[in-house]
C-alpha atoms as a PDB file:
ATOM      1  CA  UNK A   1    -134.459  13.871  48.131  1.00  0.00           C
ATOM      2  CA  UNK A   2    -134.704  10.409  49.963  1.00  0.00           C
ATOM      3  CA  UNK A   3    -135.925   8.781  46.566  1.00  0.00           C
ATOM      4  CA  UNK A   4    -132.777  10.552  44.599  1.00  0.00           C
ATOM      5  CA  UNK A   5    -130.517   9.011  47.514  1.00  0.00           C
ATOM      6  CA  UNK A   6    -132.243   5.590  47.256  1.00  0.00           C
ATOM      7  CA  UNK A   7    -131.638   5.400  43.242  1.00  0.00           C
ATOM      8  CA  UNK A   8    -128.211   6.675  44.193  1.00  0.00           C
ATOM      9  CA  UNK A   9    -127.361   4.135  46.473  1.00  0.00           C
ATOM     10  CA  UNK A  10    -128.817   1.444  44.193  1.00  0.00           C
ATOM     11  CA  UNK A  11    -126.575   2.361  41.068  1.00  0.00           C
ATOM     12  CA  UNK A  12    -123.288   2.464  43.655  1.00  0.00           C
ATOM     13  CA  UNK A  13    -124.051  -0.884  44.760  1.00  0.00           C
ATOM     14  CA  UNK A  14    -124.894  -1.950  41.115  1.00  0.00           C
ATOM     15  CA  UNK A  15    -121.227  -0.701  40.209  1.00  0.00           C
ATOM     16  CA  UNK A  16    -119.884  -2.300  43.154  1.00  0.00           C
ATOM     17  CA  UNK A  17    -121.572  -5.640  42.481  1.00  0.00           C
ATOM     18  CA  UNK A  18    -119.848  -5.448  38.445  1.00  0.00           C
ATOM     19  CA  UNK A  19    -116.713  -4.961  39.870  1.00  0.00           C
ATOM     20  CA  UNK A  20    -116.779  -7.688  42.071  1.00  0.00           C
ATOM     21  CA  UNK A  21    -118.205  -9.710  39.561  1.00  0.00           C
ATOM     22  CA  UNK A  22    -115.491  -8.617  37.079  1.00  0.00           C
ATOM     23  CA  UNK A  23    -112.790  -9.619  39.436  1.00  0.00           C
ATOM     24  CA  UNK A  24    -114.212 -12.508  39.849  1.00  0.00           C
ATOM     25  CA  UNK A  25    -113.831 -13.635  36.532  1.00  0.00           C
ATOM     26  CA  UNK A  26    -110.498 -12.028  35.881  1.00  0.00           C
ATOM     27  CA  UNK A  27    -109.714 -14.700  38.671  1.00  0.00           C
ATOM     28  CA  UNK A  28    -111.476 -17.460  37.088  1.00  0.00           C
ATOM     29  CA  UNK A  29    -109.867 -16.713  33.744  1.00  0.00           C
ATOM     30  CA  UNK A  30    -106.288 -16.593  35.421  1.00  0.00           C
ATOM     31  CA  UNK A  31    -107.367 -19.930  37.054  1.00  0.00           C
ATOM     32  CA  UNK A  32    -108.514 -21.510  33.704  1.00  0.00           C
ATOM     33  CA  UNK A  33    -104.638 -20.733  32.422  1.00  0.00           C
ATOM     34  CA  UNK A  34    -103.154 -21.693  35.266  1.00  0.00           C
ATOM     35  CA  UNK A  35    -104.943 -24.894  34.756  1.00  0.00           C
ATOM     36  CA  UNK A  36    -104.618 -25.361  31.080  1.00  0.00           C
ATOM     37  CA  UNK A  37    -100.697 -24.609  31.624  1.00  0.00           C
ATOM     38  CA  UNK A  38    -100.190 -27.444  33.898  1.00  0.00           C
ATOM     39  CA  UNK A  39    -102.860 -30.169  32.292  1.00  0.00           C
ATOM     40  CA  UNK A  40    -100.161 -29.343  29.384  1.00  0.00           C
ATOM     41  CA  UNK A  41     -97.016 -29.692  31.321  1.00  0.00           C
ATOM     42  CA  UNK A  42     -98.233 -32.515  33.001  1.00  0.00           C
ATOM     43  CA  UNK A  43     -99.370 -34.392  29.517  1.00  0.00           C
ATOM     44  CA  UNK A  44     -95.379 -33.532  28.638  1.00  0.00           C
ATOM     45  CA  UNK A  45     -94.026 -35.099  31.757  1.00  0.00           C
ATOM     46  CA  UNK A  46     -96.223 -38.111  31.155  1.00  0.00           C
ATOM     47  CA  UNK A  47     -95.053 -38.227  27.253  1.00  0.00           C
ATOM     48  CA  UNK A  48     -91.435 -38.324  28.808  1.00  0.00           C
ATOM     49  CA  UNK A  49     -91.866 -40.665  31.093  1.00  0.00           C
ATOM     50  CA  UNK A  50     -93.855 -43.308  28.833  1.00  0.00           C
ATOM     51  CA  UNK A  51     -91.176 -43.173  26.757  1.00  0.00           C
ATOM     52  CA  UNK A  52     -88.647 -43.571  29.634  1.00  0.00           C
ATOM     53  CA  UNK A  53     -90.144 -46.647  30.082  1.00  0.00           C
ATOM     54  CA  UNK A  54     -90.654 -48.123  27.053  1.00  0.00           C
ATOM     55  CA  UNK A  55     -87.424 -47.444  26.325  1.00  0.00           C
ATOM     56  CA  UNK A  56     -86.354 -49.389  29.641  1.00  0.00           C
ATOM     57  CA  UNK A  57     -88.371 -52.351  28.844  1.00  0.00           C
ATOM     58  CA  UNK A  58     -87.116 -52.249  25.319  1.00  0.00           C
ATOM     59  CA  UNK A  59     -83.313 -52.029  26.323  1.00  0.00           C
ATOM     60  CA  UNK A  60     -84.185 -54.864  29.149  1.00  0.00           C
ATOM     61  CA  UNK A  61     -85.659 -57.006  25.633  1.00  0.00           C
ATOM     62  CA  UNK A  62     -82.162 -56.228  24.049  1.00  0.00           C
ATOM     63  CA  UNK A  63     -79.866 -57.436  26.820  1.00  0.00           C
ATOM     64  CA  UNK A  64     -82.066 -60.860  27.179  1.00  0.00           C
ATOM     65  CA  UNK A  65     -82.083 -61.970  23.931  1.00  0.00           C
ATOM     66  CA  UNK A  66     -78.623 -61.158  23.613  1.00  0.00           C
ATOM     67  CA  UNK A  67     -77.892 -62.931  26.723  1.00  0.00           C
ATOM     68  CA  UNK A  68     -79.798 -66.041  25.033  1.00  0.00           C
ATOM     69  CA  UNK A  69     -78.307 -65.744  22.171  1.00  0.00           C
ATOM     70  CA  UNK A  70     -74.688 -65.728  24.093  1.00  0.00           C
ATOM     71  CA  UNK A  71     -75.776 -68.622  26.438  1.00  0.00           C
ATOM     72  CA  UNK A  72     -77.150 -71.276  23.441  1.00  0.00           C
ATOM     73  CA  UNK A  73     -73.458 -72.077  22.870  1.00  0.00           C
ATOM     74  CA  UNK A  74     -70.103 -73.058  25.141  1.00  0.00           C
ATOM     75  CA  UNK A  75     -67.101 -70.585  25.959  1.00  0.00           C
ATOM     76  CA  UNK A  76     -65.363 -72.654  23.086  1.00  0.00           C
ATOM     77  CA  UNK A  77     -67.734 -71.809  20.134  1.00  0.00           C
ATOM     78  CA  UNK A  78     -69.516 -68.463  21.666  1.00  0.00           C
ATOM     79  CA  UNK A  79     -69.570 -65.662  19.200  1.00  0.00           C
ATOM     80  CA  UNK A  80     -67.032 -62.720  20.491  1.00  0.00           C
ATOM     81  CA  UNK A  81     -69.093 -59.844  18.663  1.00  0.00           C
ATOM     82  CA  UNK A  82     -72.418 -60.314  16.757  1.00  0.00           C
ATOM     83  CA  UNK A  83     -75.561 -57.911  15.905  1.00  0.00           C
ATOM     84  CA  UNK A  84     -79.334 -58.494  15.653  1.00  0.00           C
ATOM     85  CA  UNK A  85     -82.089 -56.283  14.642  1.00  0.00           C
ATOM     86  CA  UNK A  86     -85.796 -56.717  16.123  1.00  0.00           C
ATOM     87  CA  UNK A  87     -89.149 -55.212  16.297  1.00  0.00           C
ATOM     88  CA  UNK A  88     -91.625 -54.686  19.282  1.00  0.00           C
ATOM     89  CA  UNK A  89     -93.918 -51.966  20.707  1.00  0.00           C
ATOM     90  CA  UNK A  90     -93.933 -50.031  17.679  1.00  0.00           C
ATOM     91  CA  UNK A  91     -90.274 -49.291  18.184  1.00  0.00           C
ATOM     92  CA  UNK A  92     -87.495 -50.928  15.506  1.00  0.00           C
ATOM     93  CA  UNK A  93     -84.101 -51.885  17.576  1.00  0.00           C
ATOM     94  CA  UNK A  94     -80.901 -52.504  17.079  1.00  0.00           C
ATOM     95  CA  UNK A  95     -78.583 -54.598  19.070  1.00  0.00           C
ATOM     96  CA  UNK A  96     -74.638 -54.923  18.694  1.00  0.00           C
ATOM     97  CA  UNK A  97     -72.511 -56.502  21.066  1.00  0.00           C
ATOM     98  CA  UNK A  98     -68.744 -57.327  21.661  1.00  0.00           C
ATOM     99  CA  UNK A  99     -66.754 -58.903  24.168  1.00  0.00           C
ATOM    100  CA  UNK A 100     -64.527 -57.372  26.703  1.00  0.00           C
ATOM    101  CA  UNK A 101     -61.755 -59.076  25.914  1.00  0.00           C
ATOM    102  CA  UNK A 102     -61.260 -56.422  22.720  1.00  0.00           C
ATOM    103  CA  UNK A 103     -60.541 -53.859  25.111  1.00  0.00           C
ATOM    104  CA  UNK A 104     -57.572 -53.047  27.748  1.00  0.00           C
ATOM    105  CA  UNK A 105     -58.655 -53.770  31.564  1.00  0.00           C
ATOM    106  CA  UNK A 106     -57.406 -50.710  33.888  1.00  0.00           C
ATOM    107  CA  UNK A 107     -57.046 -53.219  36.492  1.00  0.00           C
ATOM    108  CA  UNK A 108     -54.702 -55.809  34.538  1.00  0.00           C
ATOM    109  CA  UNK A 109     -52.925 -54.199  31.619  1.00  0.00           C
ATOM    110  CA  UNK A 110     -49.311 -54.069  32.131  1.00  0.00           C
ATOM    111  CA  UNK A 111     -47.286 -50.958  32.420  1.00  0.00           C
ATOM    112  CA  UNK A 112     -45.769 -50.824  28.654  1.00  0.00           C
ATOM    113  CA  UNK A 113     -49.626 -51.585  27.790  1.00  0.00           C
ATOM    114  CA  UNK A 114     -50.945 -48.788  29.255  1.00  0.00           C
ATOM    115  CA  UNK A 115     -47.726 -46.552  28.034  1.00  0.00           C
ATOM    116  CA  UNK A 116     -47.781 -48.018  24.175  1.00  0.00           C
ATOM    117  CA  UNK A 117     -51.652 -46.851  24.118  1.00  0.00           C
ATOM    118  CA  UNK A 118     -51.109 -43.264  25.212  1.00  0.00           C
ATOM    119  CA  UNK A 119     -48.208 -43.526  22.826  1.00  0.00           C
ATOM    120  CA  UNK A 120     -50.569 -44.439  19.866  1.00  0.00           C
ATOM    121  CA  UNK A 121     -53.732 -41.756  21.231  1.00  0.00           C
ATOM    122  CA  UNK A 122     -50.810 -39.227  20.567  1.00  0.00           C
ATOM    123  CA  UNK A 123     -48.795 -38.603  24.125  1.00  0.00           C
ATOM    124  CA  UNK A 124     -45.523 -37.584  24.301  1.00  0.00           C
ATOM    125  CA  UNK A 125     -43.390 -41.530  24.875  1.00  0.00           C
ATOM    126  CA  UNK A 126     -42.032 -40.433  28.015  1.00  0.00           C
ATOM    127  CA  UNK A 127     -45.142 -38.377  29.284  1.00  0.00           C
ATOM    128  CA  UNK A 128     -47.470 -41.938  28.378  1.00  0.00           C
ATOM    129  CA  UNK A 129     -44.744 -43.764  30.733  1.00  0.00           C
ATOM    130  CA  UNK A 130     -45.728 -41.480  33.064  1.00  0.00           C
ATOM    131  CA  UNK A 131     -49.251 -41.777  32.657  1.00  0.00           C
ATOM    132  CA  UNK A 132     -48.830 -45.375  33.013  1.00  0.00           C
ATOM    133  CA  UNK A 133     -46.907 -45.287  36.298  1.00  0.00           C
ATOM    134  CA  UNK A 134     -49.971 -43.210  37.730  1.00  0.00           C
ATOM    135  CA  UNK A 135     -51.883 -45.300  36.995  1.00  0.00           C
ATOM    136  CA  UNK A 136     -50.480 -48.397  38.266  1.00  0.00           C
ATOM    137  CA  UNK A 137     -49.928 -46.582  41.345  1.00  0.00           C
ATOM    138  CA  UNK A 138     -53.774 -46.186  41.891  1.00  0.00           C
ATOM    139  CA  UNK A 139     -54.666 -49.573  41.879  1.00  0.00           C
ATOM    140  CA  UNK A 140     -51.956 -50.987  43.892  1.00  0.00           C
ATOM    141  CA  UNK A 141     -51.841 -51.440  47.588  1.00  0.00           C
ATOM    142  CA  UNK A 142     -48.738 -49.985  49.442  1.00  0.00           C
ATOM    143  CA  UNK A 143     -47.451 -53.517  51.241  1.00  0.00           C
ATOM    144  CA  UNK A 144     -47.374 -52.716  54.985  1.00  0.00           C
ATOM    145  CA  UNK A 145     -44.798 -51.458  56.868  1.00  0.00           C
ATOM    146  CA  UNK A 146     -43.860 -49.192  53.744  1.00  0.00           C
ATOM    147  CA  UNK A 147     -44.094 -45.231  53.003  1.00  0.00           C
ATOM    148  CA  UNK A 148     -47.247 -44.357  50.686  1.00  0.00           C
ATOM    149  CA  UNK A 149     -45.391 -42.479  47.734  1.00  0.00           C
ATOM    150  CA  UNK A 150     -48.334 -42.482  45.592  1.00  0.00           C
ATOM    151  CA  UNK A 151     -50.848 -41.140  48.099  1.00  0.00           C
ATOM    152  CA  UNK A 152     -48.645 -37.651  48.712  1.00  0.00           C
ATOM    153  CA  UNK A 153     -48.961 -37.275  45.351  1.00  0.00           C
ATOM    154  CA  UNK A 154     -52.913 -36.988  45.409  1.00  0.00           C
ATOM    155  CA  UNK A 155     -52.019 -34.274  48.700  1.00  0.00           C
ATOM    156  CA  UNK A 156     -52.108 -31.213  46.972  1.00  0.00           C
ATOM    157  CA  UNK A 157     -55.298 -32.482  44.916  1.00  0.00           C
ATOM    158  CA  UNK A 158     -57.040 -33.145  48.037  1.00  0.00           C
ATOM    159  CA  UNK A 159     -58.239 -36.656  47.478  1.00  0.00           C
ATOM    160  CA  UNK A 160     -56.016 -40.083  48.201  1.00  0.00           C
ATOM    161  CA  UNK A 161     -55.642 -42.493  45.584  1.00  0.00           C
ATOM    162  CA  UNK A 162     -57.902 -46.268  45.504  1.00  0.00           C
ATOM    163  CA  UNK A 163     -54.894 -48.348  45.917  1.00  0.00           C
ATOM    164  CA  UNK A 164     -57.189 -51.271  44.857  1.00  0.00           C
ATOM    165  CA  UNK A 165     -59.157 -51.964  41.756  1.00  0.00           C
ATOM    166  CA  UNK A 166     -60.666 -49.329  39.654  1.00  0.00           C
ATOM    167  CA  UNK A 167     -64.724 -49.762  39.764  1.00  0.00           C
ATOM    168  CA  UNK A 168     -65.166 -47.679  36.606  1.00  0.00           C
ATOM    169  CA  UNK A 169     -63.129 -46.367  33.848  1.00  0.00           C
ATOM    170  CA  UNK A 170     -64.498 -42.696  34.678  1.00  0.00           C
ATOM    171  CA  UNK A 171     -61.793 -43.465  37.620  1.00  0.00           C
ATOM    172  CA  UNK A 172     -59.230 -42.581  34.952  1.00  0.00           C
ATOM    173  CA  UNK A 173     -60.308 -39.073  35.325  1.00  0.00           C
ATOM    174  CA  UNK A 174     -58.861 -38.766  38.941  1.00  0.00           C
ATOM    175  CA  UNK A 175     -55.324 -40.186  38.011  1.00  0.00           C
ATOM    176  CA  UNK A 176     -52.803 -37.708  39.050  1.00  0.00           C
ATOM    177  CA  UNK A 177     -51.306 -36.310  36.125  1.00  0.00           C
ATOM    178  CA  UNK A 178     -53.424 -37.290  32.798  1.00  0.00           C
ATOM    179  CA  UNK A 179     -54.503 -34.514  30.662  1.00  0.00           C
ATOM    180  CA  UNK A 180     -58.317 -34.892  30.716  1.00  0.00           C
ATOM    181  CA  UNK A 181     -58.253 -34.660  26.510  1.00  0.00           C
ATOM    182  CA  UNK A 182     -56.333 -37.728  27.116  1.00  0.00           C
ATOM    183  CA  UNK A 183     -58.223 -39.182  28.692  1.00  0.00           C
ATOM    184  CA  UNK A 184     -61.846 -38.627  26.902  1.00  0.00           C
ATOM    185  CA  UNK A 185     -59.378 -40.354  23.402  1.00  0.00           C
ATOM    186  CA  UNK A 186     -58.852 -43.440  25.801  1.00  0.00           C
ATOM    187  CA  UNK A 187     -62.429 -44.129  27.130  1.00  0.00           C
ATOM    188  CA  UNK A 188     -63.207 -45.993  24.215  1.00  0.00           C
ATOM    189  CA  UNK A 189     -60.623 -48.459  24.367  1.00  0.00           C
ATOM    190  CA  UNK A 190     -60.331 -49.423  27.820  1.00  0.00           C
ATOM    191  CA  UNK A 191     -62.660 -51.348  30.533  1.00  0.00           C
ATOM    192  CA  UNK A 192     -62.546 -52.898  33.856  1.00  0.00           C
ATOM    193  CA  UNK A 193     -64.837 -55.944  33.061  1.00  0.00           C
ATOM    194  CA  UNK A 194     -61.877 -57.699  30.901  1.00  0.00           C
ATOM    195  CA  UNK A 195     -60.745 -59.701  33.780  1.00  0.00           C
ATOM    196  CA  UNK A 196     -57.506 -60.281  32.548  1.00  0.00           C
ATOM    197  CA  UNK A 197     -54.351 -59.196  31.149  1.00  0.00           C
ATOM    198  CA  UNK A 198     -54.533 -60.125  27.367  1.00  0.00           C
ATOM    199  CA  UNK A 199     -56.910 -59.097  24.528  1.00  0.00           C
ATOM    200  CA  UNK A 200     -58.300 -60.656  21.392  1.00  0.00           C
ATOM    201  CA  UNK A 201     -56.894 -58.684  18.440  1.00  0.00           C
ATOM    202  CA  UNK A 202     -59.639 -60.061  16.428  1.00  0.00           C
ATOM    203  CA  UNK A 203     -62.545 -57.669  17.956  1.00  0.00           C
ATOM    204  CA  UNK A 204     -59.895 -54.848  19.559  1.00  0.00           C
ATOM    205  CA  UNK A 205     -59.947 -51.457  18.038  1.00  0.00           C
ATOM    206  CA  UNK A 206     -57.260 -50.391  15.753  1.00  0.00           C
ATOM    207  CA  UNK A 207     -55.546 -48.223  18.123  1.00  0.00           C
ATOM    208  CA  UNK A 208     -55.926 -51.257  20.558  1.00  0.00           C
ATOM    209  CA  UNK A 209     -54.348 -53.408  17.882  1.00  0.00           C
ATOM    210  CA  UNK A 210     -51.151 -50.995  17.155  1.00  0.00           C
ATOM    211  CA  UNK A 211     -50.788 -50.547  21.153  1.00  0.00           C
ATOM    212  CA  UNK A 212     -50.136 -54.230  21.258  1.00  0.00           C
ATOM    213  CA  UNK A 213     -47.577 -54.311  18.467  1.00  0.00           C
ATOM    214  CA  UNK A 214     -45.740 -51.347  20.352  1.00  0.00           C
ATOM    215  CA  UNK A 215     -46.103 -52.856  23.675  1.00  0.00           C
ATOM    216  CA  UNK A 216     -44.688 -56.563  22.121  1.00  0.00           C
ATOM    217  CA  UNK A 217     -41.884 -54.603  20.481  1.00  0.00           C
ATOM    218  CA  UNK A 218     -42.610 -55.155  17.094  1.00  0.00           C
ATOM    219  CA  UNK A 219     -40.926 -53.246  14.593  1.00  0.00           C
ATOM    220  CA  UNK A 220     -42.616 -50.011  14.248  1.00  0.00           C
ATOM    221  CA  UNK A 221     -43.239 -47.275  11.266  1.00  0.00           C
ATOM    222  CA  UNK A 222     -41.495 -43.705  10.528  1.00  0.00           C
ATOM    223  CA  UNK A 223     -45.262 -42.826  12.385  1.00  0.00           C
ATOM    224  CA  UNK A 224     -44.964 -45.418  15.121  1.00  0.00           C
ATOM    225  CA  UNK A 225     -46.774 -47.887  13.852  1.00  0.00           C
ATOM    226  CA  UNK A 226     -46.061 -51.347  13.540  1.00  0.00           C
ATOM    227  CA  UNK A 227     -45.404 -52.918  10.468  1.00  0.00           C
ATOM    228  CA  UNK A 228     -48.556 -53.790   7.916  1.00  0.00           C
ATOM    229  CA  UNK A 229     -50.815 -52.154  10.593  1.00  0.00           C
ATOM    230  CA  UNK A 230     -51.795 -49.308   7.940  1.00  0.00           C
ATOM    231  CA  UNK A 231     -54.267 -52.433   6.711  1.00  0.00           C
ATOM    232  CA  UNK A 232     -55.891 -52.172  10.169  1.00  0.00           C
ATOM    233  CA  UNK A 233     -55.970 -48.618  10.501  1.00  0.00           C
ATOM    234  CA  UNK A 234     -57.799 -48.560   6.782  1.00  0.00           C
ATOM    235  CA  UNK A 235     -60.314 -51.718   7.284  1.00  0.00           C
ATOM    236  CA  UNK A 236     -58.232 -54.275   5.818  1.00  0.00           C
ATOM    237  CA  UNK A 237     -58.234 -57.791   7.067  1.00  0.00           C
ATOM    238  CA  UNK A 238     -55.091 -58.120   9.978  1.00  0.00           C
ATOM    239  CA  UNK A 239     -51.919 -59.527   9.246  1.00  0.00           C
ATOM    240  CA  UNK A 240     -51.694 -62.947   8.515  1.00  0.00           C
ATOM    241  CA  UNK A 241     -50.011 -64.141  11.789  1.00  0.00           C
ATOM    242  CA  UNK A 242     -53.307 -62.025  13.605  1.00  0.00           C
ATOM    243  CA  UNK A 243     -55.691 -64.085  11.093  1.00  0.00           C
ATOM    244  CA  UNK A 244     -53.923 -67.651  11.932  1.00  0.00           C
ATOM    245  CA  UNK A 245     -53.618 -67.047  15.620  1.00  0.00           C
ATOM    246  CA  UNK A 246     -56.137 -68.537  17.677  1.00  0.00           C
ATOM    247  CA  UNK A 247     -56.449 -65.537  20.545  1.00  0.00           C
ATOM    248  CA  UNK A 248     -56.269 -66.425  24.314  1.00  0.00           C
ATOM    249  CA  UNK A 249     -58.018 -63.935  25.528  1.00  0.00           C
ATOM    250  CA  UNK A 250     -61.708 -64.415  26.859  1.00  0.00           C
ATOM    251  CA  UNK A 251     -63.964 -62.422  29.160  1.00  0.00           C
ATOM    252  CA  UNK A 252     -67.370 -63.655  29.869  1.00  0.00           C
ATOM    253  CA  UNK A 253     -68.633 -59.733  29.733  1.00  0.00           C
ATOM    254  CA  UNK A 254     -70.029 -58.288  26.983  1.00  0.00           C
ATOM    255  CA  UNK A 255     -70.588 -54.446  25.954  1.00  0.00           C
ATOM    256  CA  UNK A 256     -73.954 -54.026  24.258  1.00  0.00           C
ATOM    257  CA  UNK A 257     -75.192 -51.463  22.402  1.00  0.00           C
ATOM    258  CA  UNK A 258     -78.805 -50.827  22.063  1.00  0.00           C
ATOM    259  CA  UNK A 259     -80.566 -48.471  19.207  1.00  0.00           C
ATOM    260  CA  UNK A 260     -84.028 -47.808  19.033  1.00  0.00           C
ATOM    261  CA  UNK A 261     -86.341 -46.220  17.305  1.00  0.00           C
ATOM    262  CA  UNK A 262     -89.702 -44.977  17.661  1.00  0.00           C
ATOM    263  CA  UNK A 263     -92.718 -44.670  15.318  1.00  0.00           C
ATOM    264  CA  UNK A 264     -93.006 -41.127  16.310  1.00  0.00           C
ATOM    265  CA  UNK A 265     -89.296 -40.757  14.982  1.00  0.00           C
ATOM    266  CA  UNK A 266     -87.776 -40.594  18.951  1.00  0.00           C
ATOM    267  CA  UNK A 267     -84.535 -42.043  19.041  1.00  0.00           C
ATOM    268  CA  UNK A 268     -82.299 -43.422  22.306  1.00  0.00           C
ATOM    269  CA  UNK A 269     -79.258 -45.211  22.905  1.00  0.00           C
ATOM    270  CA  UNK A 270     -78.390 -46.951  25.332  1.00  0.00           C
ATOM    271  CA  UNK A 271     -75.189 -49.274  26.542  1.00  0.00           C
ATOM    272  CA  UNK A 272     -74.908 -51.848  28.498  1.00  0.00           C
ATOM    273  CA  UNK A 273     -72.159 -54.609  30.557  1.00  0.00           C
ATOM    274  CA  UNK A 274     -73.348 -57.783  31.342  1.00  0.00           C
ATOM    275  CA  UNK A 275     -71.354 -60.760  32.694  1.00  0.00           C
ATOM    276  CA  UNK A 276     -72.409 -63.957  31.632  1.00  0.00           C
ATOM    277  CA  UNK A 277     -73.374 -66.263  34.494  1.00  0.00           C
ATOM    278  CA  UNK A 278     -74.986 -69.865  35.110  1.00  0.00           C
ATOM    279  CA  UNK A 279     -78.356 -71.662  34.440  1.00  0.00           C
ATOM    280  CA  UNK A 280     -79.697 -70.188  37.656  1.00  0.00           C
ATOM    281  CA  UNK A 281     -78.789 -66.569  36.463  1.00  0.00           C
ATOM    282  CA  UNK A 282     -77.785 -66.558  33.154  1.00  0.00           C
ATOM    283  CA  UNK A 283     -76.505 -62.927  33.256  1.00  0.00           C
ATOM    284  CA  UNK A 284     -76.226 -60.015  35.534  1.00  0.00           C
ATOM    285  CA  UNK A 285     -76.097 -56.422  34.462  1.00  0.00           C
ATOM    286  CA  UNK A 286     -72.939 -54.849  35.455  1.00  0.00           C
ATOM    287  CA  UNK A 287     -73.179 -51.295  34.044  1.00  0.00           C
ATOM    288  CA  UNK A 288     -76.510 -49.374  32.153  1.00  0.00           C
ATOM    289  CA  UNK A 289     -76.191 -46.034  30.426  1.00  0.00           C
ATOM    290  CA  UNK A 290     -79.215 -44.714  28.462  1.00  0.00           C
ATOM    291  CA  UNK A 291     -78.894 -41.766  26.260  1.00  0.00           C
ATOM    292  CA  UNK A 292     -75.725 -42.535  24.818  1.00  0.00           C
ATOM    293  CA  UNK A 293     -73.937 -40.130  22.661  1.00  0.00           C
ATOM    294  CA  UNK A 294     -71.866 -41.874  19.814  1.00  0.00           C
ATOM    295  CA  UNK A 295     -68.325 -41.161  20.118  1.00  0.00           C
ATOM    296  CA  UNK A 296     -66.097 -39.842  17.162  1.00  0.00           C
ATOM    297  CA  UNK A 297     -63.402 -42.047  15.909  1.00  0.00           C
ATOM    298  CA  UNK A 298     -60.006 -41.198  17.512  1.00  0.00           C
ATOM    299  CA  UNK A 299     -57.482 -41.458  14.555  1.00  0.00           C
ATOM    300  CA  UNK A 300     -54.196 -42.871  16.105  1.00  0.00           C
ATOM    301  CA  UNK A 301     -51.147 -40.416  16.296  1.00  0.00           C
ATOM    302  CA  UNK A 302     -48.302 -42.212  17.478  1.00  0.00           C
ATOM    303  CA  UNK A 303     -44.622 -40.691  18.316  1.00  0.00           C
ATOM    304  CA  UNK A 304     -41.555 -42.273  18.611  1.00  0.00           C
END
């Protein structure tokens, strides 16, 4: 009987020995996958970032040679919209740019400016007066001594207003009373690196174009349009006063746009401000968005 409980006790601890073993390599196996799962997420992240940076150092290639391109001439002669097309690091991009001054600064535009573009995006005449009030109420300072209308206004919403110059036209967003549709059709068309007042109808946007008909008081349309601005609206040249006039209006920032694409068929976007500057610094970068989604064309719908 001792030998039977010998060979007995060998072939238990042979079957607890395969187990073991067995879970053993269950565990190894699960490692492997672990493993193999995160070697391939990690080879992902890497892909991403690589092209995260190339696509920095490619958008950072875009802004200098426009900035060269900008700086080889004086305020006089510089071009106020241009494009380019280049190639490098197996990536083709493109490269438009425009001035500022083709679009209406939050921080200068009058009232009836402000209005006569609501007007034209499709608001209601005395709702885009409004509108325009609000926002000239947000970037002026209260003088002292006097009761701050504008900030009970912003009570209920639980924030106060700037009072002082808007830092980004997302600010827009936050002006009491603006339906937020509204707002997302006037993006396009407004800025706060203008610097000024006036804008070159030459480079402005359509909709920019009729808003400064309607805010001049020039006769306007059955539609509320002005006058011959149907040629505008379809891609005609401007009217011939617009061709012959010389504009006033200069900004020394410029909106570029940035397109490139990659050999492996990737594809970014990116947009950039930069103000032009001095031979020291020829340019500083004022705002950088990457990823850019290309907005739809807002077809004007003015009212009387």
């Amino acid at each position: 009987m001792g030998a039977f409980g010998d060979i007995g006790r060998l072939r238990a601890n042979r079957g607890f020995v395969i187990v073991a073993v067995l879970w053993i390599l269950l565990a190894l196996s699960s490692l492997a996958i672990i493993f193999s799962a995160y070697l391939a997420a990690s080879a992902r992240a890497l892909a991403a970032s690589d092209i995260s940076l190339q696509t920095e150092a490619l958008v950072s290639a875009g802004l200098e040679l426009t900035a060269y391109q900008l700086t080889l001439t004086d305020d006089k002669t510089r071009p106020r919209q241009g494009a380019f097309h280049f190639g490098l690091d197996d990536a083709s991009i493109g490269v438009t740019f425009t001035s500022e001054a083709g679009r209406i600064d939050l921080n200068y535009a009058s009232k009836e400016m402000m209005s006569a573009l609501f007007v034209v995006l499709g608001a209601d005449k005395d709702a885009a007066s409004e509108y325009a009030d609000r926002i000239v109420g947000w970037r002026t300072r209260p003088t002292p001594g006097s009761e701050n209308v504008e900030a009970a206004r912003y009570n209920a919403l639980g924030y106060s207003p700037r009072q002082g110059l808007l830092t980004h036209v997302n600010e827009l967003a936050l002006v009491a009373g603006i339906p937020e549709a509204l707002v997302d059709r006037a993006l396009p068309f407004v800025t706060v690196f203008n610097g000024g007042a006036d804008v070159d109808p030459k480079i402005a946007a359509p909709e920019v174009v009729l808003a400064m008909d309607r805010a001049s008081g020039k006769p306007q349309d059955g539609f509320g349009r002005s006058t011959g601005a149907a040629d505008v609206i379809s891609g005609a040249a401007q009217t011939q006063t617009q061709q012959g006039a010389v504009s006033t209006a200069q900004s020394p920032c410029y909106r570029i746009a940035i397109s490139i694409r990659f050999r492996n068929g990737h594809r970014t976007t990116s947009e950039a401000v930069i103000a032009l500057g001095d031979k020291v610094e020829p340019y500083r970068v004022l705002s950088w968005q990457n990823d850019v989604e290309p907005r739809s064309p807002v077809l004007p719908r003015g009212r009387g």
